[in-house]
C-alpha atoms as a PDB file:
ATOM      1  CA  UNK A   1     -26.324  -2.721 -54.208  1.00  0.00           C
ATOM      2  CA  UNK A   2     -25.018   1.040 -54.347  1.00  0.00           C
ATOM      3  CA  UNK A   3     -24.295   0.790 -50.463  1.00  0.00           C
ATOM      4  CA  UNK A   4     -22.347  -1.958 -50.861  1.00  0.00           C
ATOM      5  CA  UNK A   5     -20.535  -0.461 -53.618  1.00  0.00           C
ATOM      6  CA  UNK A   6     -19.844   2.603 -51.767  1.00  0.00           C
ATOM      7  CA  UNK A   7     -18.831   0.797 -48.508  1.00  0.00           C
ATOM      8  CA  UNK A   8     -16.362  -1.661 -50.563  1.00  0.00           C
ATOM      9  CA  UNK A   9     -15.204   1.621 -52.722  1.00  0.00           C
ATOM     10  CA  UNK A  10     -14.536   3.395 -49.097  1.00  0.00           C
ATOM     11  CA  UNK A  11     -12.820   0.762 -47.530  1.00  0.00           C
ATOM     12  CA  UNK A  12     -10.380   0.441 -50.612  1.00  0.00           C
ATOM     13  CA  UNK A  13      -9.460   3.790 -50.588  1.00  0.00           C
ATOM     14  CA  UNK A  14      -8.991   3.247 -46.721  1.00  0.00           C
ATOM     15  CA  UNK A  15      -6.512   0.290 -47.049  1.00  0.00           C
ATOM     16  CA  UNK A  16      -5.053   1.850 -50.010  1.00  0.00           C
ATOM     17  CA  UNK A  17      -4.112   5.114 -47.638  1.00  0.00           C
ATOM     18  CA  UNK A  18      -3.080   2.480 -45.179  1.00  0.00           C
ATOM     19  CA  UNK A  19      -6.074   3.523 -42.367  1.00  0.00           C
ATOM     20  CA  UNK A  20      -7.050  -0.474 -42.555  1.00  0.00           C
ATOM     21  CA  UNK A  21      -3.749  -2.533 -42.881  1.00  0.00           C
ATOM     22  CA  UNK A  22      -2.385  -4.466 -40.145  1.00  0.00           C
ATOM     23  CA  UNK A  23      -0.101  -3.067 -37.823  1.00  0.00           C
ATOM     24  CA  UNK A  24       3.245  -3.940 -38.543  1.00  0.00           C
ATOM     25  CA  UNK A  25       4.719  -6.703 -36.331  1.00  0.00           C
ATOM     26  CA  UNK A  26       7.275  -6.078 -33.745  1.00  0.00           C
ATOM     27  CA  UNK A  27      10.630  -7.799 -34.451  1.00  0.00           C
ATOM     28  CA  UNK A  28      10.709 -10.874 -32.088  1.00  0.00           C
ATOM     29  CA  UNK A  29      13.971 -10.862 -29.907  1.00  0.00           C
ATOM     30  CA  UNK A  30      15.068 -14.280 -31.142  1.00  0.00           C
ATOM     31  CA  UNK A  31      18.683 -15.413 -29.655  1.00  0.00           C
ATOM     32  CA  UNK A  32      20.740 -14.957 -26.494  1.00  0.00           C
ATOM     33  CA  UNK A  33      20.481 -12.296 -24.591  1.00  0.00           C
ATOM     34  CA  UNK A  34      22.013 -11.275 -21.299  1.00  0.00           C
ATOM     35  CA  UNK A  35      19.188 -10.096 -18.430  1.00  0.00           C
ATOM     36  CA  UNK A  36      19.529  -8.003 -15.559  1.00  0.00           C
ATOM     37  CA  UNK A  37      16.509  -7.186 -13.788  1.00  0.00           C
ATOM     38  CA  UNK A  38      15.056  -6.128 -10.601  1.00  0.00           C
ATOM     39  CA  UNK A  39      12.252  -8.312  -8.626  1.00  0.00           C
ATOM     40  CA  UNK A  40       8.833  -7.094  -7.671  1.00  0.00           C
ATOM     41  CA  UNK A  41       9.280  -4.583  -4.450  1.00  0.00           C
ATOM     42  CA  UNK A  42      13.340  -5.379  -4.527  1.00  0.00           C
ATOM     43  CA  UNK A  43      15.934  -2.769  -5.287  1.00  0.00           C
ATOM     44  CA  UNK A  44      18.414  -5.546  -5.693  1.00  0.00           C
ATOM     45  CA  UNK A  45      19.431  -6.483  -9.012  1.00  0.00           C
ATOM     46  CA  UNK A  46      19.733  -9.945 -10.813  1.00  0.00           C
ATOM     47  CA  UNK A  47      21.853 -11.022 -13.907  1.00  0.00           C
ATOM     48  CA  UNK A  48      21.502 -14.063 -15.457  1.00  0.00           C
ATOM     49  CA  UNK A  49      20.728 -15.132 -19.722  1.00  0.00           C
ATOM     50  CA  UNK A  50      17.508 -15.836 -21.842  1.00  0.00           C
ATOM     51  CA  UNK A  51      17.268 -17.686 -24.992  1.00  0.00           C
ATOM     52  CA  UNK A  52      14.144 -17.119 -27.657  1.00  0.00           C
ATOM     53  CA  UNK A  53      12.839 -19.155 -29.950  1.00  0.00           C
ATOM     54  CA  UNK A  54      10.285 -19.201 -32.588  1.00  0.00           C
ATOM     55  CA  UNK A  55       7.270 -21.601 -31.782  1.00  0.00           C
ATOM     56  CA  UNK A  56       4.787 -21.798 -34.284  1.00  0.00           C
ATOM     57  CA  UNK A  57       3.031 -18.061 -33.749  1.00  0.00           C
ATOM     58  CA  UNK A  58       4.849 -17.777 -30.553  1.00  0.00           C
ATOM     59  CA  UNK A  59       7.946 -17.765 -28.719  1.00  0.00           C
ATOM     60  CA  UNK A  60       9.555 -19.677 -26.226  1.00  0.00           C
ATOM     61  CA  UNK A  61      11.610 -18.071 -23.668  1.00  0.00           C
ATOM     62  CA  UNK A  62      13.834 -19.576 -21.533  1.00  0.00           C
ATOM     63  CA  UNK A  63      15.748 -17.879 -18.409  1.00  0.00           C
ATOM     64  CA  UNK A  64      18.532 -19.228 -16.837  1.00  0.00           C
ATOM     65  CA  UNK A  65      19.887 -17.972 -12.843  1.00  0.00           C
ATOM     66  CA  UNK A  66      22.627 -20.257 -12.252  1.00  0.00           C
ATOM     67  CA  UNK A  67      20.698 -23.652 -11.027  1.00  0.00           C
ATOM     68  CA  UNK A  68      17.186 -21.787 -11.589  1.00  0.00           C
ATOM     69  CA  UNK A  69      15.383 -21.820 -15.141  1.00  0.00           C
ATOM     70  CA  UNK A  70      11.896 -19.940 -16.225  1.00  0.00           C
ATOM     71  CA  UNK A  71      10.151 -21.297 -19.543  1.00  0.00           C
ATOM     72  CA  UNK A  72       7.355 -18.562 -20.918  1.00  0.00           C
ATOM     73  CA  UNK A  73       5.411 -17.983 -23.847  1.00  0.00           C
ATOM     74  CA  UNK A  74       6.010 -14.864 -25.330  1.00  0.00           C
ATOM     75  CA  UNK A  75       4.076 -13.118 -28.373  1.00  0.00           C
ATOM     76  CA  UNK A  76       4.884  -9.834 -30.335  1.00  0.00           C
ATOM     77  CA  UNK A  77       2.285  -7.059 -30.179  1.00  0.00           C
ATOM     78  CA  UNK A  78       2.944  -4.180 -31.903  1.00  0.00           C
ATOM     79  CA  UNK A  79       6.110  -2.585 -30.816  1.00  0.00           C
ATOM     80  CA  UNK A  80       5.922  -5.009 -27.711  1.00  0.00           C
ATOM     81  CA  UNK A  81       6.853  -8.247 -26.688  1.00  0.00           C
ATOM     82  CA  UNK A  82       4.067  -9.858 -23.990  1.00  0.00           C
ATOM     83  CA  UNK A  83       5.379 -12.856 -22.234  1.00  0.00           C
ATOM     84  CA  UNK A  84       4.266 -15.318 -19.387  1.00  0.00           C
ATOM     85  CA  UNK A  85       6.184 -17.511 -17.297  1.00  0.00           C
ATOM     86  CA  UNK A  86       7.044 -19.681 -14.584  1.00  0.00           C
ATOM     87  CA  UNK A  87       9.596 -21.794 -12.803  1.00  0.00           C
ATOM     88  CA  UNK A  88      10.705 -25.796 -14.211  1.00  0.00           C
ATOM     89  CA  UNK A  89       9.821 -26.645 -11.060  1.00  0.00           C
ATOM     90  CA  UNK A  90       6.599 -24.678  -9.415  1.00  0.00           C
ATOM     91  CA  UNK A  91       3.390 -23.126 -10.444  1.00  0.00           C
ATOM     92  CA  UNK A  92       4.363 -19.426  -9.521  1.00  0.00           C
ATOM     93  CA  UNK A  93       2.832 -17.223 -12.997  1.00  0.00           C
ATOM     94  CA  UNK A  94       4.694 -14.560 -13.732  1.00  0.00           C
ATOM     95  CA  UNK A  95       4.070 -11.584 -16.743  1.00  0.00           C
ATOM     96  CA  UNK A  96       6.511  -9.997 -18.656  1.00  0.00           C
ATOM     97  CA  UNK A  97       6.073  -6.738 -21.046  1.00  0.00           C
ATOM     98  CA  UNK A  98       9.205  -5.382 -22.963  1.00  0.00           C
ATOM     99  CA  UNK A  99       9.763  -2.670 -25.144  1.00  0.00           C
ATOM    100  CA  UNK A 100      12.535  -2.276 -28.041  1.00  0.00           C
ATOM    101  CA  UNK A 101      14.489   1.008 -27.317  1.00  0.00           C
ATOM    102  CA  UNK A 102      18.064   1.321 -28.435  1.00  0.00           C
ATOM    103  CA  UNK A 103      18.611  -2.127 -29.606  1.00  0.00           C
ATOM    104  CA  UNK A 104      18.054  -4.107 -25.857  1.00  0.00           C
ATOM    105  CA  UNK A 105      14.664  -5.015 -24.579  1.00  0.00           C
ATOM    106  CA  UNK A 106      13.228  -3.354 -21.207  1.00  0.00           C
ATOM    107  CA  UNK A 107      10.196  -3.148 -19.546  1.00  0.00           C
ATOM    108  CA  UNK A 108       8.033  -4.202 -16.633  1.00  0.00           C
ATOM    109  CA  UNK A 109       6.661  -7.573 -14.736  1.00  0.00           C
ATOM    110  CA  UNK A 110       5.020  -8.997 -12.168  1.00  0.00           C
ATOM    111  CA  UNK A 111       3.865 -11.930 -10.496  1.00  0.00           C
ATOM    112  CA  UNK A 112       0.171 -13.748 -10.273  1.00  0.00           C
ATOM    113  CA  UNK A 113      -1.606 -11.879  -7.451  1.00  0.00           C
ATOM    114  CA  UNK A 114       1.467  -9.222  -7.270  1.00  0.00           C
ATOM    115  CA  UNK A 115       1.003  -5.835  -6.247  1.00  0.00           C
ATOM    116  CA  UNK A 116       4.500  -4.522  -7.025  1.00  0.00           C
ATOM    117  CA  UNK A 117       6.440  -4.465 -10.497  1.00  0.00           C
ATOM    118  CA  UNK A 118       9.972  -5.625 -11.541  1.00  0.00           C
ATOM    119  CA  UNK A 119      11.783  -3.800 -13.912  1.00  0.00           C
ATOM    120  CA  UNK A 120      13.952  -6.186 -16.903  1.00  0.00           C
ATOM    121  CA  UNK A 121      16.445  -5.519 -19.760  1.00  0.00           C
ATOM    122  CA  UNK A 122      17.714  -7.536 -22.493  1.00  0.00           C
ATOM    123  CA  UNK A 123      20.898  -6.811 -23.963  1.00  0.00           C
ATOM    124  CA  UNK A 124      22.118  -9.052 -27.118  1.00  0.00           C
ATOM    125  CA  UNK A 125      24.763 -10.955 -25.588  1.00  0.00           C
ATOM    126  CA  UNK A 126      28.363  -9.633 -26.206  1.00  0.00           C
ATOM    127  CA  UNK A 127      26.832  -5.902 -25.648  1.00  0.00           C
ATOM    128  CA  UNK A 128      27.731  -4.113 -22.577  1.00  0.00           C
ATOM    129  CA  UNK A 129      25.067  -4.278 -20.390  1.00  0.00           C
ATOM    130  CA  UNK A 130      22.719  -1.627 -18.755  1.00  0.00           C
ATOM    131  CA  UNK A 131      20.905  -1.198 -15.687  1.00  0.00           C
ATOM    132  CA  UNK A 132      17.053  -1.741 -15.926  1.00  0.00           C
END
């Protein structure tokens, strides 16, 4: 009985100094947003817009190139946002991880089986937008 006092009187102080609380969520980039991006192994950029939604405990993400959309799942993690994806109209798998830094979204993907990464930022639309 004393250990389980002490353990339960340890791990009190411990969430009480905040060594045992969850991390805090990242904010989700919910809305519009205007993407420009590079592909996998291309130094060519692409523009185009993504829309995210809350879905339950996840997000979904929609990307629109002209005629081309990409539906993913995203989830926040930390101070990240993880998302997969693909095409409306293939099975290609695709993996997207963004950061937060200086209001837009940036970070890294790649594609199932891919051995090169693509760089992608998010800018809220009506923001002047920034290379990747």
């Amino acid at each position: 009985m004393k250990t389980y006092i002490a353990a339960l009187c340890i791990g009190l102080g411990l969430f009480s100094q905040g060594l045992l609380a969850s991390p805090a969520l990242a904010e989700a980039p919910l809305g519009d947003w205007l993407v420009q991006g590079q592909n996998p192994g291309d130094q060519r950029t692409y523009k185009g817009q993504v829309s995210v939604i809350a879905s339950g405990e996840t997000y979904t993400v929609l990307w629109r190139f002209g005629g081309t959309t990409y539906i993913g799942t995203g989830i926040d993690v930390g101070k990240a946002f993880a998302i997969t994806f693909r095409p409306t109209e293939s099975m290609f798998v695709g993996l997207v991880l963004l950061e937060k830094k200086d209001g837009a979204w940036q970070g890294k993907w790649t594609q199932m089986g891919g051995k090169t990464i693509g760089l992608e930022r998010w800018q809220k639309l009506g923001a002047a937008p920034q290379n990747p």
